[in-house]
PDB file of N, CA and C in Angstrom:
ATOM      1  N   UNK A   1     -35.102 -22.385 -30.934  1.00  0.00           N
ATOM      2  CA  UNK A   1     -34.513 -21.435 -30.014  1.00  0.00           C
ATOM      3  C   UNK A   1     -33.016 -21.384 -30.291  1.00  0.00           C
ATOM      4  N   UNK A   2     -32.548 -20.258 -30.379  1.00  0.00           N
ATOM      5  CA  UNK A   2     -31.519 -19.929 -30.673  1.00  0.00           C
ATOM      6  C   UNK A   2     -30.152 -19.870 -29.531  1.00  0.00           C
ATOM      7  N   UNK A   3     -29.226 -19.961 -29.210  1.00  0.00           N
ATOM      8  CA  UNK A   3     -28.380 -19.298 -28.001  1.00  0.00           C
ATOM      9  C   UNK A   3     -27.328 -18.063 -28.590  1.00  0.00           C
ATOM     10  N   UNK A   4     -27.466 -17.051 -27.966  1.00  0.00           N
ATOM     11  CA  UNK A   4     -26.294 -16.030 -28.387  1.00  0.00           C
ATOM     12  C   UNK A   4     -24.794 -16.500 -27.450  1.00  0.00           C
ATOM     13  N   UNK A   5     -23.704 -15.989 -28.119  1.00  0.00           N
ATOM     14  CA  UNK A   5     -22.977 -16.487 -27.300  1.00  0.00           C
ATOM     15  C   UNK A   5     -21.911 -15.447 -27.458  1.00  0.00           C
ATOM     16  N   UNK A   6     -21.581 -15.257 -26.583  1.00  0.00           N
ATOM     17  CA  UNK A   6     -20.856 -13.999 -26.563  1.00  0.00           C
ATOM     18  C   UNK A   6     -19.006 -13.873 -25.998  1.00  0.00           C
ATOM     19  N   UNK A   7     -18.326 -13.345 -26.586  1.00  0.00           N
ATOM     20  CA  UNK A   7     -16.887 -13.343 -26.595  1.00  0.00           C
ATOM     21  C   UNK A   7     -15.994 -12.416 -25.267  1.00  0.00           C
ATOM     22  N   UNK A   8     -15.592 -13.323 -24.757  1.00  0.00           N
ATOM     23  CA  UNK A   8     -15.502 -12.537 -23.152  1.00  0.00           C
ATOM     24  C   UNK A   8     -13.496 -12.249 -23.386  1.00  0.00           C
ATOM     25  N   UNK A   9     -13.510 -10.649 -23.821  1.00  0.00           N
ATOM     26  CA  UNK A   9     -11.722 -10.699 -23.539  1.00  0.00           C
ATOM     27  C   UNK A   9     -11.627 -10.550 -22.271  1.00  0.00           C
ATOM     28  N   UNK A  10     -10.221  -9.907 -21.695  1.00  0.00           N
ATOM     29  CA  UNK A  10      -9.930  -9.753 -20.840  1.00  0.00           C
ATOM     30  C   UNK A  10      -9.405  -8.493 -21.014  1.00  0.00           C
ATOM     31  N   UNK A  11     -10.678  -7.494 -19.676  1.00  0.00           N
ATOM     32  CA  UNK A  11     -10.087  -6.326 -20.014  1.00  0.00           C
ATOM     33  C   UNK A  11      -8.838  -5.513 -19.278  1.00  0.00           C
ATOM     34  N   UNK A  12      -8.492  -6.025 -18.155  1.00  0.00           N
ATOM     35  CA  UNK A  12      -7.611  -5.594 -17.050  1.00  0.00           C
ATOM     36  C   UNK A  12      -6.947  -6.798 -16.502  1.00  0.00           C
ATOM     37  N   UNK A  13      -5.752  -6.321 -16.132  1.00  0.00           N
ATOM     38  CA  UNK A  13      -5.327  -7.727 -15.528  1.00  0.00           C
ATOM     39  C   UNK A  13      -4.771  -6.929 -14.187  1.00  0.00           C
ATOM     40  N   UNK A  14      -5.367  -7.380 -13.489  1.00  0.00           N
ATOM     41  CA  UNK A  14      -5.123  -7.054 -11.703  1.00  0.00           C
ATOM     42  C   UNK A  14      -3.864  -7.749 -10.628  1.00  0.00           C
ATOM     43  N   UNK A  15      -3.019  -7.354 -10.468  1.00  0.00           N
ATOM     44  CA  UNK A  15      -2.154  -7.356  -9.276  1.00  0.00           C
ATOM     45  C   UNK A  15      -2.005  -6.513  -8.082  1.00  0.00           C
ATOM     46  N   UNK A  16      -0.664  -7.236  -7.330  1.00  0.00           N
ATOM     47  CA  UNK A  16      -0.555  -6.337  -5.545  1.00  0.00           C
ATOM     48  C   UNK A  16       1.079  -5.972  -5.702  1.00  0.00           C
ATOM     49  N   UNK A  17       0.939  -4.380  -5.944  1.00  0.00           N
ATOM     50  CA  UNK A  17       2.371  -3.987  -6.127  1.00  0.00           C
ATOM     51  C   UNK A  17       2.530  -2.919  -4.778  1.00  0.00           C
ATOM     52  N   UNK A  18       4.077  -3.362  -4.108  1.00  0.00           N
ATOM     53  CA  UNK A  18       4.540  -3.120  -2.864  1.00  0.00           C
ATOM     54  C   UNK A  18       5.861  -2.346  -3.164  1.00  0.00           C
ATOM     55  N   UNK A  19       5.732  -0.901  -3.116  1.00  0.00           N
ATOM     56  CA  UNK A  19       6.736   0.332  -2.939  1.00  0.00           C
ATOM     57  C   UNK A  19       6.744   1.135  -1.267  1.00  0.00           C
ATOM     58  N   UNK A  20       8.270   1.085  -1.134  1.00  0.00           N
ATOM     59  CA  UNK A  20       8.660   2.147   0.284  1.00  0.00           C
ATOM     60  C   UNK A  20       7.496   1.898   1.059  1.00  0.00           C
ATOM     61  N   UNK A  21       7.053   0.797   1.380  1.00  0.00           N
ATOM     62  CA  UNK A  21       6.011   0.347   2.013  1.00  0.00           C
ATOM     63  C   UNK A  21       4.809   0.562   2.165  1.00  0.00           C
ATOM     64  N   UNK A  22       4.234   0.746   1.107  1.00  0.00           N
ATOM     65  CA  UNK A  22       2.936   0.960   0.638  1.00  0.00           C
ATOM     66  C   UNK A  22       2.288   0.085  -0.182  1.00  0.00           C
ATOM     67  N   UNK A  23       1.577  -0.633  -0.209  1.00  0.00           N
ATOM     68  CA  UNK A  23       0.543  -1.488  -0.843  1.00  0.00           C
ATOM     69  C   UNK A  23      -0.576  -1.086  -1.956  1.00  0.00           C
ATOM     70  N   UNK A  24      -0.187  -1.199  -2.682  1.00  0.00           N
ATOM     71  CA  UNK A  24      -1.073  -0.591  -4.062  1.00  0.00           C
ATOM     72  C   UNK A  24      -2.002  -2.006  -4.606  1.00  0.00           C
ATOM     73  N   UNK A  25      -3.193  -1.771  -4.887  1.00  0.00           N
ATOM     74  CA  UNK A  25      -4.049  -3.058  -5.964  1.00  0.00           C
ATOM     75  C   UNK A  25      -3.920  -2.000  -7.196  1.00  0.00           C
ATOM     76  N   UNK A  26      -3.347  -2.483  -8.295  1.00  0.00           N
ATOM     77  CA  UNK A  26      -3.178  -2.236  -9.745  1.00  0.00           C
ATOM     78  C   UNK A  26      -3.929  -2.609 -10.809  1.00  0.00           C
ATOM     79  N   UNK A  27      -4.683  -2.377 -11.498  1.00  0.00           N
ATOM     80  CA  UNK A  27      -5.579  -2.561 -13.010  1.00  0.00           C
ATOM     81  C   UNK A  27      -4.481  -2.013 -13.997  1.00  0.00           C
ATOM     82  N   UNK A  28      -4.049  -3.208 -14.776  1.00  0.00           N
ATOM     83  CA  UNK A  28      -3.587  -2.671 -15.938  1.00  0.00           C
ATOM     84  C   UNK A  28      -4.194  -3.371 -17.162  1.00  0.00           C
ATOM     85  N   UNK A  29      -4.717  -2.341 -18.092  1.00  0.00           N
ATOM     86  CA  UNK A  29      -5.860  -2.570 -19.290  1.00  0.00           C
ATOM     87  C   UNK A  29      -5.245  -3.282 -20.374  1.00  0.00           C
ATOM     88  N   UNK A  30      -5.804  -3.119 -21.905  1.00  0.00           N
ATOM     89  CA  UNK A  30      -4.695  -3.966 -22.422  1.00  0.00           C
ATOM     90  C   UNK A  30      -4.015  -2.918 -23.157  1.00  0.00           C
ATOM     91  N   UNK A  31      -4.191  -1.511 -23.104  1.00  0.00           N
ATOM     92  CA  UNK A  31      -3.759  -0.662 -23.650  1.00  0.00           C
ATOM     93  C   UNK A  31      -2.083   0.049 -22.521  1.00  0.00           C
ATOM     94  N   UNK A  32      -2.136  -0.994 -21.419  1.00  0.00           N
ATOM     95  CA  UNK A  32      -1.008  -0.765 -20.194  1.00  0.00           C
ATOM     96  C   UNK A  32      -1.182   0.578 -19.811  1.00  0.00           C
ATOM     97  N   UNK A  33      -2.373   1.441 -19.818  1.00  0.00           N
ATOM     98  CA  UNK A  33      -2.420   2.249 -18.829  1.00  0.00           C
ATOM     99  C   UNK A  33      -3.012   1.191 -17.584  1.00  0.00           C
ATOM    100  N   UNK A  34      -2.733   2.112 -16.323  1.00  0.00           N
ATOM    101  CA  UNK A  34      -2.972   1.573 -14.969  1.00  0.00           C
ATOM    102  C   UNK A  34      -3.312   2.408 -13.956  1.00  0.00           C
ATOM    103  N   UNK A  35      -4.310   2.051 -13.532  1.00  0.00           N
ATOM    104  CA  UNK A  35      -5.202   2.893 -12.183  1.00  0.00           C
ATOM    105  C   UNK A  35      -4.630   2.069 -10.786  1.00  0.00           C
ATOM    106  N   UNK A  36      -3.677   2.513 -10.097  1.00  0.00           N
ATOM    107  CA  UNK A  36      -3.407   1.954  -8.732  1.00  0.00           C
ATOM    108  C   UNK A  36      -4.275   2.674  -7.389  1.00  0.00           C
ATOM    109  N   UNK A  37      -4.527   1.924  -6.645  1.00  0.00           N
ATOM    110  CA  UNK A  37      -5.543   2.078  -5.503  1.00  0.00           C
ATOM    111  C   UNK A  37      -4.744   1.528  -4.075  1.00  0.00           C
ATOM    112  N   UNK A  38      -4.567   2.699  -3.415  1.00  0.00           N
ATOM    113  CA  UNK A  38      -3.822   2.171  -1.908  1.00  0.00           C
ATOM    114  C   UNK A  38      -4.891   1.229  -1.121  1.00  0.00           C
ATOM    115  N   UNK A  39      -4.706   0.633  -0.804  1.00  0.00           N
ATOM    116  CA  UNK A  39      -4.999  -0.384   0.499  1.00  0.00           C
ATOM    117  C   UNK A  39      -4.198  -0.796   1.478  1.00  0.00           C
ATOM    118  N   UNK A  40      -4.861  -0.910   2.322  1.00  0.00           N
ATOM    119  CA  UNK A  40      -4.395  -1.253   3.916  1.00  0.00           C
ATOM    120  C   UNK A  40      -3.910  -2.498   3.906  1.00  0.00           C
ATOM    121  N   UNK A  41      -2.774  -3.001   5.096  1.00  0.00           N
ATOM    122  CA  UNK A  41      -2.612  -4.251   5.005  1.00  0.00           C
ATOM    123  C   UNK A  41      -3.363  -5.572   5.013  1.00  0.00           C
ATOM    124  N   UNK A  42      -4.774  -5.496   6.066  1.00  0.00           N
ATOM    125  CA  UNK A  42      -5.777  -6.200   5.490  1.00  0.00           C
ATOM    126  C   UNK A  42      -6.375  -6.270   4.444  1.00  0.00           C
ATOM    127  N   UNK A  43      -6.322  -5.272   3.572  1.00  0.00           N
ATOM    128  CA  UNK A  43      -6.684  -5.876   1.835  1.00  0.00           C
ATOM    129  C   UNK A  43      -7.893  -4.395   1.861  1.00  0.00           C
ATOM    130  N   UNK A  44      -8.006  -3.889   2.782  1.00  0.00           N
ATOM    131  CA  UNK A  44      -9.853  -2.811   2.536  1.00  0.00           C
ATOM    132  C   UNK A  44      -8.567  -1.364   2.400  1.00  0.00           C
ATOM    133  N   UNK A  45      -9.360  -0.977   1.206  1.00  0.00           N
ATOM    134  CA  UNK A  45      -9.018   0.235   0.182  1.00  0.00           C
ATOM    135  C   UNK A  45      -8.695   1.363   1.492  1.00  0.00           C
ATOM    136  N   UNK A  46      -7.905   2.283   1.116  1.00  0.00           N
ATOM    137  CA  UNK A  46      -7.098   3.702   1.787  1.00  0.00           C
ATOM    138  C   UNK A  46      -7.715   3.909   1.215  1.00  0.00           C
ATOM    139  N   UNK A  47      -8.972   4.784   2.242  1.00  0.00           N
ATOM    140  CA  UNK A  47      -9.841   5.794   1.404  1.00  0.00           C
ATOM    141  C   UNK A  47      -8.799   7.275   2.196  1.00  0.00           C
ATOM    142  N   UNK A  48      -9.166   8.192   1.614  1.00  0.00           N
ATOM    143  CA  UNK A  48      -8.575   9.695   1.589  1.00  0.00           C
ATOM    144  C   UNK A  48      -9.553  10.422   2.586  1.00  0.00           C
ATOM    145  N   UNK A  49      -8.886  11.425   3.515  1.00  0.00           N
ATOM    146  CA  UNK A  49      -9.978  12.085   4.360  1.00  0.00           C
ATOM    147  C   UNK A  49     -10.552  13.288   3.665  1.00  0.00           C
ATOM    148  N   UNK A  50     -11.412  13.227   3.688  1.00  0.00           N
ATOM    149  CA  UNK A  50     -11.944  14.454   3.247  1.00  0.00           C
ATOM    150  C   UNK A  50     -11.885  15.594   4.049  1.00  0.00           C
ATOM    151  N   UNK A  51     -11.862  15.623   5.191  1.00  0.00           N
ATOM    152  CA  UNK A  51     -11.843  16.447   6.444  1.00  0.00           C
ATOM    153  C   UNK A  51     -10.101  17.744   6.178  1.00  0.00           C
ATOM    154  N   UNK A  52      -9.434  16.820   5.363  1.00  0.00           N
ATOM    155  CA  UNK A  52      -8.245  17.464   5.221  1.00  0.00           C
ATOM    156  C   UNK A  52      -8.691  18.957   4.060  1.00  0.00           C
ATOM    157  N   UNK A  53      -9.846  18.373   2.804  1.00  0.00           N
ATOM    158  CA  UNK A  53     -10.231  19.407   2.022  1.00  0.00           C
ATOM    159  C   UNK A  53     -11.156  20.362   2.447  1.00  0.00           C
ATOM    160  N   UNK A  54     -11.803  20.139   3.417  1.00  0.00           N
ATOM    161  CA  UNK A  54     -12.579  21.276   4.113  1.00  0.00           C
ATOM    162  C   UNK A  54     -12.208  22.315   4.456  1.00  0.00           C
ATOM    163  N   UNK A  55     -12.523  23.572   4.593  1.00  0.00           N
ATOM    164  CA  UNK A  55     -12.294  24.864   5.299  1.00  0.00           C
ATOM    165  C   UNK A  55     -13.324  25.424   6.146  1.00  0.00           C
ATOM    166  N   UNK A  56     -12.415  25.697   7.466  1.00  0.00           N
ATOM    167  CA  UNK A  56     -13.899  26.130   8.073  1.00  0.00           C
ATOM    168  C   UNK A  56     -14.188  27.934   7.999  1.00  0.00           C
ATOM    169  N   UNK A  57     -16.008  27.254   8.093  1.00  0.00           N
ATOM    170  CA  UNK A  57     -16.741  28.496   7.784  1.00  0.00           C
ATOM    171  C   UNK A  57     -16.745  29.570   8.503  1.00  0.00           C
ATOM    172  N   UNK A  58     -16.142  31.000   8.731  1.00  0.00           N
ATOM    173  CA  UNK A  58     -16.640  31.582  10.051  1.00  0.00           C
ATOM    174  C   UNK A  58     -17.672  32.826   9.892  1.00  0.00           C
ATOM    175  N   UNK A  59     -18.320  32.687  10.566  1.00  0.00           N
ATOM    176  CA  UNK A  59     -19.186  33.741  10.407  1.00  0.00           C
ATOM    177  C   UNK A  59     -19.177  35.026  10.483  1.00  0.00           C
ATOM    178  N   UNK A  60     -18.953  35.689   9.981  1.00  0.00           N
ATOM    179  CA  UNK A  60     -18.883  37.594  10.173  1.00  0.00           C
ATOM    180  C   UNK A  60     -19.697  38.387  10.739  1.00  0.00           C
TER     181      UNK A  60
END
C-alpha cells in the first residue's frame, strides 16, 4: 500500500484591516490581489440590503 502525499501551499493570507472606522476581513493571494469583506464589530460579515436594489412594482 502506497500513501500519496500531497503539497499544501498557502494560498491567501488573511487579516483585520481598520479604516475611518470600518472593519474589513482581507484575503490577500500570493499574487497580492485582495478581496476585503466588511464585518461588524462582533466579527459576523456586513451583509448588503437588498431591499435598497428593489423597485417597486405598480400596477397599471
Amino acid at each position: 500500500m502506497t500513501k500519496d502525499s500531497i503539497e499544501v501551499k498557502t494560498v491567501a493570507t488573511l487579516m483585520t484591516r481598520c479604516e475611518d472606522g470600518k472593519i474589513y476581513r482581507v484575503a490577500e493571494y500570493n499574487d497580492k490581489s485582495q478581496v476585503a469583506i466588511p464585518i461588524n464589530p462582533d466579527g459576523t460579515v456586513k451583509w448588503f440590503d437588498d431591499n435598497k436594489l428593489l423597485r417597486d412594482k405598480k400596477v397599471v
